[in-house]
PDB file of N, CA and C in Angstrom:
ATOM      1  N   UNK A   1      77.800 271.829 137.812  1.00  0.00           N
ATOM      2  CA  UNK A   1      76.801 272.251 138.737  1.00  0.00           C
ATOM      3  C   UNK A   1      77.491 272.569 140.061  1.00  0.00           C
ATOM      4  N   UNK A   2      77.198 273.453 140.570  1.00  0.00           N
ATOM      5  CA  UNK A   2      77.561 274.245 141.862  1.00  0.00           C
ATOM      6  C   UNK A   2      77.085 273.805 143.216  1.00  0.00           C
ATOM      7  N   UNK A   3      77.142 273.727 144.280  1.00  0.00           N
ATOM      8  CA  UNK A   3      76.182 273.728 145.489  1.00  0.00           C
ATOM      9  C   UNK A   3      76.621 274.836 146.844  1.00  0.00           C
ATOM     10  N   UNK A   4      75.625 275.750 146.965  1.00  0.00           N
ATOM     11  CA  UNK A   4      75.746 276.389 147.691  1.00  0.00           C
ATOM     12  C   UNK A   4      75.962 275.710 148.854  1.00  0.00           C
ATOM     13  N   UNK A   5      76.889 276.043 150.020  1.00  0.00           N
ATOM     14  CA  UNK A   5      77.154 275.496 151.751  1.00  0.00           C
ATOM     15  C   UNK A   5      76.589 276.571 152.408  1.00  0.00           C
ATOM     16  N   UNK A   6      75.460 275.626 152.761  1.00  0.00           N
ATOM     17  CA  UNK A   6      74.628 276.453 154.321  1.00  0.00           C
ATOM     18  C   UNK A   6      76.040 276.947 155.424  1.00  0.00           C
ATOM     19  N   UNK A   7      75.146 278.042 155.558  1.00  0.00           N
ATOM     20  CA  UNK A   7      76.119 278.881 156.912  1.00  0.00           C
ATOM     21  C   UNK A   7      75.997 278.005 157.837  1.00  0.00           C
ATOM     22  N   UNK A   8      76.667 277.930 159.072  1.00  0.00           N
ATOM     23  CA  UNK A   8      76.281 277.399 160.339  1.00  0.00           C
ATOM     24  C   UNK A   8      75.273 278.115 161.020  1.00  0.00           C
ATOM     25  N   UNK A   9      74.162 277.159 161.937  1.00  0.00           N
ATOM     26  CA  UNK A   9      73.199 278.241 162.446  1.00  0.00           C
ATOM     27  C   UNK A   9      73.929 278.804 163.114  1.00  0.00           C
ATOM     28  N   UNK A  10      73.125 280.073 163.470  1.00  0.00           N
ATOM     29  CA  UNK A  10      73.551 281.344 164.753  1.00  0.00           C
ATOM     30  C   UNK A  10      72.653 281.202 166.289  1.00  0.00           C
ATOM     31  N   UNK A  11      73.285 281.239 167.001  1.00  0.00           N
ATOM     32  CA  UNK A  11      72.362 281.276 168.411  1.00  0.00           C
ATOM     33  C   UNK A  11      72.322 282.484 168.683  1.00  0.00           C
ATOM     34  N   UNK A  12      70.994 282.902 168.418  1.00  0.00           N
ATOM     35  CA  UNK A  12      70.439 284.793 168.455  1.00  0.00           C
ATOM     36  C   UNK A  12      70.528 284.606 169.834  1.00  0.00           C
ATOM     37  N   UNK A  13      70.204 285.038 170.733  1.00  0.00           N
ATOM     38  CA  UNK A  13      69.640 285.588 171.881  1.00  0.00           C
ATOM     39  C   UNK A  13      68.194 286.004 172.208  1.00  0.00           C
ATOM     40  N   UNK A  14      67.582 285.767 172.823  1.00  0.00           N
ATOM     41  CA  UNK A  14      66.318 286.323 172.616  1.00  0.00           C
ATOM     42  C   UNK A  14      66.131 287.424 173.228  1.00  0.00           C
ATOM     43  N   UNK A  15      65.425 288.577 172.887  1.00  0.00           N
ATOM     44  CA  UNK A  15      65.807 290.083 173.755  1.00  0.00           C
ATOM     45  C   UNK A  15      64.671 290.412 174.534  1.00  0.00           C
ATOM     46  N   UNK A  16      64.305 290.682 175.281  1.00  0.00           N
ATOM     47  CA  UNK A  16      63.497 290.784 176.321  1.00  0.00           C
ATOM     48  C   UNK A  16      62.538 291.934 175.520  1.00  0.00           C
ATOM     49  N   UNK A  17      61.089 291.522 175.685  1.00  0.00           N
ATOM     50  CA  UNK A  17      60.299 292.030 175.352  1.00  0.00           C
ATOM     51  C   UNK A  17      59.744 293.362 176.231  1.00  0.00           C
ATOM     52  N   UNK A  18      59.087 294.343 175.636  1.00  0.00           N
ATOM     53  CA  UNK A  18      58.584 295.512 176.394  1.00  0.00           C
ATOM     54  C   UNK A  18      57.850 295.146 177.991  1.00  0.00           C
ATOM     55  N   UNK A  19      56.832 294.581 177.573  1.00  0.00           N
ATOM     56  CA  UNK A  19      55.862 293.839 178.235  1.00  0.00           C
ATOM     57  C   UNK A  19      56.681 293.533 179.408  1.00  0.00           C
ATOM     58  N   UNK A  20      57.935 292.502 179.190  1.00  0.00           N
ATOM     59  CA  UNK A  20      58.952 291.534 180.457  1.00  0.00           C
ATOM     60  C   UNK A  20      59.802 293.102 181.205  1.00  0.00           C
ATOM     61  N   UNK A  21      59.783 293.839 180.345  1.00  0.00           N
ATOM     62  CA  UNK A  21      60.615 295.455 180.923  1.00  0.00           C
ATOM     63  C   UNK A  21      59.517 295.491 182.139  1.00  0.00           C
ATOM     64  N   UNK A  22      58.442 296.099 181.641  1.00  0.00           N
ATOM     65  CA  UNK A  22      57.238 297.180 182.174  1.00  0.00           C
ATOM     66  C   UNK A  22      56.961 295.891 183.523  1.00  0.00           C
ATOM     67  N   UNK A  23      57.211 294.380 183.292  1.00  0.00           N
ATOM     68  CA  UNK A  23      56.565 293.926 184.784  1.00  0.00           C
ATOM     69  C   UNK A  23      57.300 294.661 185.727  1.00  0.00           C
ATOM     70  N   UNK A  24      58.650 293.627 185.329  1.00  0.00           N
ATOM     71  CA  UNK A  24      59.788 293.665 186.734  1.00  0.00           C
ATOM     72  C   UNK A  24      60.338 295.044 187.167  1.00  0.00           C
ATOM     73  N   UNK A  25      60.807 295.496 186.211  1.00  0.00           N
ATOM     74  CA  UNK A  25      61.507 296.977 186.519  1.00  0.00           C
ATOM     75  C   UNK A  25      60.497 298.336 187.365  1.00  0.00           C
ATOM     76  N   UNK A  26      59.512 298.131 186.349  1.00  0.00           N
ATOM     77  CA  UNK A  26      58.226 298.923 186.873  1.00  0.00           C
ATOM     78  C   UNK A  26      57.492 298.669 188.553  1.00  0.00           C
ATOM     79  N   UNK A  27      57.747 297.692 188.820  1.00  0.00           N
ATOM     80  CA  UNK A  27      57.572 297.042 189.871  1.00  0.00           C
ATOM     81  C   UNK A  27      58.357 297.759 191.278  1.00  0.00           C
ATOM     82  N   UNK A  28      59.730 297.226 190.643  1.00  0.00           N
ATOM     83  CA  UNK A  28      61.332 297.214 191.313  1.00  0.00           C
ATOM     84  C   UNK A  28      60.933 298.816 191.627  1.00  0.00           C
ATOM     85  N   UNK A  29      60.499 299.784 190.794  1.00  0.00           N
ATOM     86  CA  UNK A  29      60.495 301.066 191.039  1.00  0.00           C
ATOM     87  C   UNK A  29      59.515 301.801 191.775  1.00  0.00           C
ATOM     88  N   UNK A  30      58.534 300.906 191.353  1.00  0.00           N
ATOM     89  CA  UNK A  30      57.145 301.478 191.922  1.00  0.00           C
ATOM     90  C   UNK A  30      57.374 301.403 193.753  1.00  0.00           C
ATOM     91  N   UNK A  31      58.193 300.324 193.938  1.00  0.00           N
ATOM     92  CA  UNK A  31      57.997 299.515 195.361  1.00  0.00           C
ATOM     93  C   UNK A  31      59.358 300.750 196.164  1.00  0.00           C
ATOM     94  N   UNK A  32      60.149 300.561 195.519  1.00  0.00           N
ATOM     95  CA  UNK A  32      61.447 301.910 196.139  1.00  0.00           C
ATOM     96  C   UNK A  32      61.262 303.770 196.325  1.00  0.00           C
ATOM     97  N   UNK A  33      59.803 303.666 195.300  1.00  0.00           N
ATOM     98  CA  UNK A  33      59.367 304.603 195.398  1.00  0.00           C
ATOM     99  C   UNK A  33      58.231 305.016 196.752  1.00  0.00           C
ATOM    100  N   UNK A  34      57.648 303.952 196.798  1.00  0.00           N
ATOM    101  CA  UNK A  34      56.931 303.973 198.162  1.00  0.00           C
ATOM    102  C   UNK A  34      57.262 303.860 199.387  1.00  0.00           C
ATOM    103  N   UNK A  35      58.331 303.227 199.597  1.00  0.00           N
ATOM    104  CA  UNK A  35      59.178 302.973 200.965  1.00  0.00           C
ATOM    105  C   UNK A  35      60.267 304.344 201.196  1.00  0.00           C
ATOM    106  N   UNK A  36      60.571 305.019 200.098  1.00  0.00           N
ATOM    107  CA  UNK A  36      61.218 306.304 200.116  1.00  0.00           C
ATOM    108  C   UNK A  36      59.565 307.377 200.890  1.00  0.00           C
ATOM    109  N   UNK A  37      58.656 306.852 200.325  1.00  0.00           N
ATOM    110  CA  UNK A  37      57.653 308.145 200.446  1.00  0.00           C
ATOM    111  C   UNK A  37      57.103 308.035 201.590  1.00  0.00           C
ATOM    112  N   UNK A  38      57.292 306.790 202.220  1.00  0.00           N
ATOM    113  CA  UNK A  38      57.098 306.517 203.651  1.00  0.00           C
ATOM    114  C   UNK A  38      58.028 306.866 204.542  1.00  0.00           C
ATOM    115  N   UNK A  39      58.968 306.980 204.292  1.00  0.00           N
ATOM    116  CA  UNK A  39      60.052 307.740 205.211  1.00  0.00           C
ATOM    117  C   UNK A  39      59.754 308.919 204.667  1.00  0.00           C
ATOM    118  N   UNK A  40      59.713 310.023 204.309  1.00  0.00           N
ATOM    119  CA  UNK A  40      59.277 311.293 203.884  1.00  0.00           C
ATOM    120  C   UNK A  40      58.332 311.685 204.536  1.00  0.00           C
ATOM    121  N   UNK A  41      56.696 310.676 204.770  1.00  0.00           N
ATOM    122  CA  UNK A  41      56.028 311.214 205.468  1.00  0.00           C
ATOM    123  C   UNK A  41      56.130 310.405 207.036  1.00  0.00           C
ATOM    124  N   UNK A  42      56.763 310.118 207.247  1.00  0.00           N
ATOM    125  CA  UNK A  42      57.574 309.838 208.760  1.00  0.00           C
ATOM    126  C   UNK A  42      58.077 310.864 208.967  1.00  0.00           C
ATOM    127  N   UNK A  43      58.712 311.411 208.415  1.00  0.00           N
ATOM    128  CA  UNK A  43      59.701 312.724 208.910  1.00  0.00           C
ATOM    129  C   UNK A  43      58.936 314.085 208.965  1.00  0.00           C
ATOM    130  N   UNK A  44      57.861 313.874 208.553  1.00  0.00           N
ATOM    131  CA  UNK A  44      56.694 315.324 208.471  1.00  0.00           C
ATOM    132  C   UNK A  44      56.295 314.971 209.712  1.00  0.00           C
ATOM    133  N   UNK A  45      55.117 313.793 209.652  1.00  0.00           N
ATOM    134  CA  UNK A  45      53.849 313.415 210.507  1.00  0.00           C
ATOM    135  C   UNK A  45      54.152 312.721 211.613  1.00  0.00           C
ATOM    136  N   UNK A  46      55.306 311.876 211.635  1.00  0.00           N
ATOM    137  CA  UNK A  46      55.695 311.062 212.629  1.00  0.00           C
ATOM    138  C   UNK A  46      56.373 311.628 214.122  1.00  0.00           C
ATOM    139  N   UNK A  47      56.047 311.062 214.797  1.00  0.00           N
ATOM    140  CA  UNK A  47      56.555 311.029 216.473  1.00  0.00           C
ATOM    141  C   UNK A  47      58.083 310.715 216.378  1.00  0.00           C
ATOM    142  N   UNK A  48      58.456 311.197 217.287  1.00  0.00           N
ATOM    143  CA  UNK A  48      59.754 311.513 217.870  1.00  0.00           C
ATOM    144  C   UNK A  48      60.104 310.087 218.841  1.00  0.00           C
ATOM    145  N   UNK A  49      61.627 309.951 219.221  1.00  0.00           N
ATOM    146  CA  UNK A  49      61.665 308.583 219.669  1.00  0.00           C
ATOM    147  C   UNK A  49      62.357 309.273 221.457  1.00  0.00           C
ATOM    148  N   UNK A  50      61.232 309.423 221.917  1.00  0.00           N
ATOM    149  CA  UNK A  50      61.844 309.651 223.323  1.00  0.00           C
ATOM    150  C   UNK A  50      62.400 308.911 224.163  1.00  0.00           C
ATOM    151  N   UNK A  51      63.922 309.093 224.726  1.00  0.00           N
ATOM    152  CA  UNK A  51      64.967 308.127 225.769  1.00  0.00           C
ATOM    153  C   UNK A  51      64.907 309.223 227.226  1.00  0.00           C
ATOM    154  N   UNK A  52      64.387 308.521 228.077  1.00  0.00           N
ATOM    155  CA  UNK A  52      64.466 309.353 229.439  1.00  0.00           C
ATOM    156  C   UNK A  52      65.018 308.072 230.404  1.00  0.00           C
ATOM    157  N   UNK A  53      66.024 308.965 231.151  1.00  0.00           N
ATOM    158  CA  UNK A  53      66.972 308.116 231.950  1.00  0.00           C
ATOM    159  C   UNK A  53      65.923 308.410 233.012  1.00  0.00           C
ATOM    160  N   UNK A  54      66.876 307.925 234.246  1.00  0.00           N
ATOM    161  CA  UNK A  54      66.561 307.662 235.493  1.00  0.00           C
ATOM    162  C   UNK A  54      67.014 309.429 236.068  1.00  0.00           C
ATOM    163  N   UNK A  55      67.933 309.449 235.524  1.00  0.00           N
ATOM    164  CA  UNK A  55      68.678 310.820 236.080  1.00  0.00           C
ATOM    165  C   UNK A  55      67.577 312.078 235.695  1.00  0.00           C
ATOM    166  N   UNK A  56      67.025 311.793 235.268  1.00  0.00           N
ATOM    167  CA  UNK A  56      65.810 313.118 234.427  1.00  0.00           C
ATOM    168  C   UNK A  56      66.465 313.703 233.217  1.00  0.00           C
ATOM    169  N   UNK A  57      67.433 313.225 232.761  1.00  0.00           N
ATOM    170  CA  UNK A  57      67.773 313.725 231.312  1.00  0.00           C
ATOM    171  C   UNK A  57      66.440 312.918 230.162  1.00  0.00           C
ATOM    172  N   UNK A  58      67.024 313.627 229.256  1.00  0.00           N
ATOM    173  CA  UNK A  58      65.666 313.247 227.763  1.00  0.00           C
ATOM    174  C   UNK A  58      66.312 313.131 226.446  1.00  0.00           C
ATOM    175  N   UNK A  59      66.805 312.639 225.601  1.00  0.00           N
ATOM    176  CA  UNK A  59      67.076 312.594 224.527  1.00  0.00           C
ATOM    177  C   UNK A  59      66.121 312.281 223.680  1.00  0.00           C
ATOM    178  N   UNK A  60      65.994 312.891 222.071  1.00  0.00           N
ATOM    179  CA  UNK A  60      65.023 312.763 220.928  1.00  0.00           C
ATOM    180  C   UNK A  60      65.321 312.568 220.221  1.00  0.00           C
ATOM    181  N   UNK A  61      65.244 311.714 218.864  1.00  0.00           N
ATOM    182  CA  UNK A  61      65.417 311.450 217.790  1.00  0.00           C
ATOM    183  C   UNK A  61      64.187 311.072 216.912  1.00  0.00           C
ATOM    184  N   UNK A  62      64.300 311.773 215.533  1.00  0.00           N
ATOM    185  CA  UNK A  62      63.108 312.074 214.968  1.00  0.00           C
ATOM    186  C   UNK A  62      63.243 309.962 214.406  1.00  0.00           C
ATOM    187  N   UNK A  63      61.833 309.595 214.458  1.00  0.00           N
ATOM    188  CA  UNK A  63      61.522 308.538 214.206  1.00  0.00           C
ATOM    189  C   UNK A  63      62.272 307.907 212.833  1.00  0.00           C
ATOM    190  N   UNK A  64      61.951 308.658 211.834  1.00  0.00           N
ATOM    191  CA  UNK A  64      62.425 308.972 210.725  1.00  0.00           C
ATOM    192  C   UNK A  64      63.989 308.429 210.264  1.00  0.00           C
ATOM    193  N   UNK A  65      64.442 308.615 211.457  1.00  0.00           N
ATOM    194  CA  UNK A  65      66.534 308.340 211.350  1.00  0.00           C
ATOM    195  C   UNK A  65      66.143 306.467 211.515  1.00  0.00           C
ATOM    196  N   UNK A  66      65.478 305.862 212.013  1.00  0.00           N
ATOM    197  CA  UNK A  66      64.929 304.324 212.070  1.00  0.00           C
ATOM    198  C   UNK A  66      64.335 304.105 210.759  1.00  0.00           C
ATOM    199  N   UNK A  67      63.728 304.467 210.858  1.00  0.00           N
ATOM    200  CA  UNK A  67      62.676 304.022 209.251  1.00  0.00           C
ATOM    201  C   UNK A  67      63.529 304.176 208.520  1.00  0.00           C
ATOM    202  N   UNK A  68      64.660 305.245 208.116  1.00  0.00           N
ATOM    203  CA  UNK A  68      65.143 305.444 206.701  1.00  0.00           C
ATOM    204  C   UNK A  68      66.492 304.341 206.840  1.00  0.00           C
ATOM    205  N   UNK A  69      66.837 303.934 208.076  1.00  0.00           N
ATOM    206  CA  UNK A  69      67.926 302.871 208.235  1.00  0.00           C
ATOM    207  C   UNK A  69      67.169 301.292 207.392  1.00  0.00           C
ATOM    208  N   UNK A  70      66.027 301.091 207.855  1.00  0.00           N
ATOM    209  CA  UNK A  70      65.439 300.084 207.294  1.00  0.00           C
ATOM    210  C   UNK A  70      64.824 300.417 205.508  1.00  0.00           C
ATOM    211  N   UNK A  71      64.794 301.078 205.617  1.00  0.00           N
ATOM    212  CA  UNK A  71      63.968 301.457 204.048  1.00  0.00           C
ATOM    213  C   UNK A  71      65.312 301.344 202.987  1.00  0.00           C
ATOM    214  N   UNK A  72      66.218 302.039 203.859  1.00  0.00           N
ATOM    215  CA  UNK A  72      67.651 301.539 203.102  1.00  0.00           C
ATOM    216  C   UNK A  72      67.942 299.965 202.745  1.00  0.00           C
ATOM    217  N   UNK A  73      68.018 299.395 203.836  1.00  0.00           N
ATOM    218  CA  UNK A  73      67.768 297.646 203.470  1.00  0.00           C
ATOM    219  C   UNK A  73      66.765 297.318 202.861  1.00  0.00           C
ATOM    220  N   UNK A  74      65.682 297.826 202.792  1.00  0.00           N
ATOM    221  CA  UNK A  74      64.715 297.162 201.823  1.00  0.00           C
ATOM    222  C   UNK A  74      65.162 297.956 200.397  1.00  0.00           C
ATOM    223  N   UNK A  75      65.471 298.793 200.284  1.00  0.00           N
ATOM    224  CA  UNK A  75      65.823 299.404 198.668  1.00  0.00           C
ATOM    225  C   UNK A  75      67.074 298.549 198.122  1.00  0.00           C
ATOM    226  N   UNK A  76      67.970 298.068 199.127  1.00  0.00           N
ATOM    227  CA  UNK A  76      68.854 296.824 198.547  1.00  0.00           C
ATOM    228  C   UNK A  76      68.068 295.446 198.277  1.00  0.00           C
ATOM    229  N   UNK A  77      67.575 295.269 198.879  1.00  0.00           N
ATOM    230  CA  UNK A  77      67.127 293.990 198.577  1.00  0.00           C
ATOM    231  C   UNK A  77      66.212 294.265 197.389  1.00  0.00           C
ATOM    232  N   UNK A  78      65.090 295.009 197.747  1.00  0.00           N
ATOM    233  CA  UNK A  78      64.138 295.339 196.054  1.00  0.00           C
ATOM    234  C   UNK A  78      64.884 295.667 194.939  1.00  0.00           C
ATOM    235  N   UNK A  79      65.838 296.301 194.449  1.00  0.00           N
ATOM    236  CA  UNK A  79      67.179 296.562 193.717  1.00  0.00           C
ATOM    237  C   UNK A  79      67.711 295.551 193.505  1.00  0.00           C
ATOM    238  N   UNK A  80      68.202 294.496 194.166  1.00  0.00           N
ATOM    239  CA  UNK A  80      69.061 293.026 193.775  1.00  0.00           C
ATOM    240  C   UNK A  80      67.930 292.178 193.099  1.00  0.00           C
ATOM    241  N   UNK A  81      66.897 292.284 193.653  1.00  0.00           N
ATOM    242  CA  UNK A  81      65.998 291.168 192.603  1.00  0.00           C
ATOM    243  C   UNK A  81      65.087 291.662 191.652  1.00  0.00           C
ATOM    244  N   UNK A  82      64.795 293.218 192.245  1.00  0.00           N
ATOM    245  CA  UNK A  82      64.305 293.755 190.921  1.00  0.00           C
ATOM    246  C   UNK A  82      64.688 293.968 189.946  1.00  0.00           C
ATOM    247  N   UNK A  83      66.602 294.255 189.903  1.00  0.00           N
ATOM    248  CA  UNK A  83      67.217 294.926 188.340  1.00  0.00           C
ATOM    249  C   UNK A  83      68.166 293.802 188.384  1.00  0.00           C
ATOM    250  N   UNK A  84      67.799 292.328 187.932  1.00  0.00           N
ATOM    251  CA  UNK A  84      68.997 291.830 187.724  1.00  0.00           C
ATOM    252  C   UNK A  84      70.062 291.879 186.769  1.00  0.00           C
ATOM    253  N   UNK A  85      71.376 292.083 187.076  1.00  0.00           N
ATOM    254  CA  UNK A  85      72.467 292.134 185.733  1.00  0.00           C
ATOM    255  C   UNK A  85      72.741 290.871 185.849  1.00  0.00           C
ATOM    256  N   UNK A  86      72.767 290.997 184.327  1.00  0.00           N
ATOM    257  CA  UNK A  86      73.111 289.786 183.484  1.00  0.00           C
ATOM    258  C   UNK A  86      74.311 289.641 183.578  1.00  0.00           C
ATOM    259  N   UNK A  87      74.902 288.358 183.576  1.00  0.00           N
ATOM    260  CA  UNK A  87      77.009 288.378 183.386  1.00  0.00           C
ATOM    261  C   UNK A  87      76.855 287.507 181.847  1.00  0.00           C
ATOM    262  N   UNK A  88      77.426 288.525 181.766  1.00  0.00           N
ATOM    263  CA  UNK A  88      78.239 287.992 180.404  1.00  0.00           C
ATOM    264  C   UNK A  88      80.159 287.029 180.591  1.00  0.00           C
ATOM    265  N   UNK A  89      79.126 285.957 180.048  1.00  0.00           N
ATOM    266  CA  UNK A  89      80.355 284.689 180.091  1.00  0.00           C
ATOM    267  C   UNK A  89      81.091 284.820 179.272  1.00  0.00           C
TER     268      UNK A  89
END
């Protein structure tokens, strides 16, 4: 008589479901997409950033060059916790 030897178990991985995709990522995108579209319509609709010295000079800068400095930091930060990579050990 014979006896078959069980394999050793395997530790699968569990793979991330559609559903766990469509929260976070969908999210991560939806949110980078709006802070982009807010600087876009800053740069149409928005006011100008007027500097007037004492001397009577005037300098302008479209509002827009501010907002897209910050919208930049927020697209890093929404990006680092929205798409996390995994490390492989």
């Amino acid at each position: 008589m014979t006896t078959v030897s069980q394999e050793p178990t395997r530790v699968v991985e569990e793979k991330r479901g559609w559903s766990e995709f469509l929260v976070r990522e969908m999210w991560a995108s939806l949110a980078i997409a709006v802070i982009w579209l807010s600087v876009l319509f800053d740069a149409i609709y928005g006011p100008d950033i007027v500097n007037r010295s004492a001397g009577g000079d005037s300098s302008t800068v479209p509002s827009a060059v501010a907002v897209a400095l910050f919208a930049f930091l927020a697209t890093w930060v929404v990006a680092k916790y929205g798409y996390p990579r995994e490390r492989k050990e």
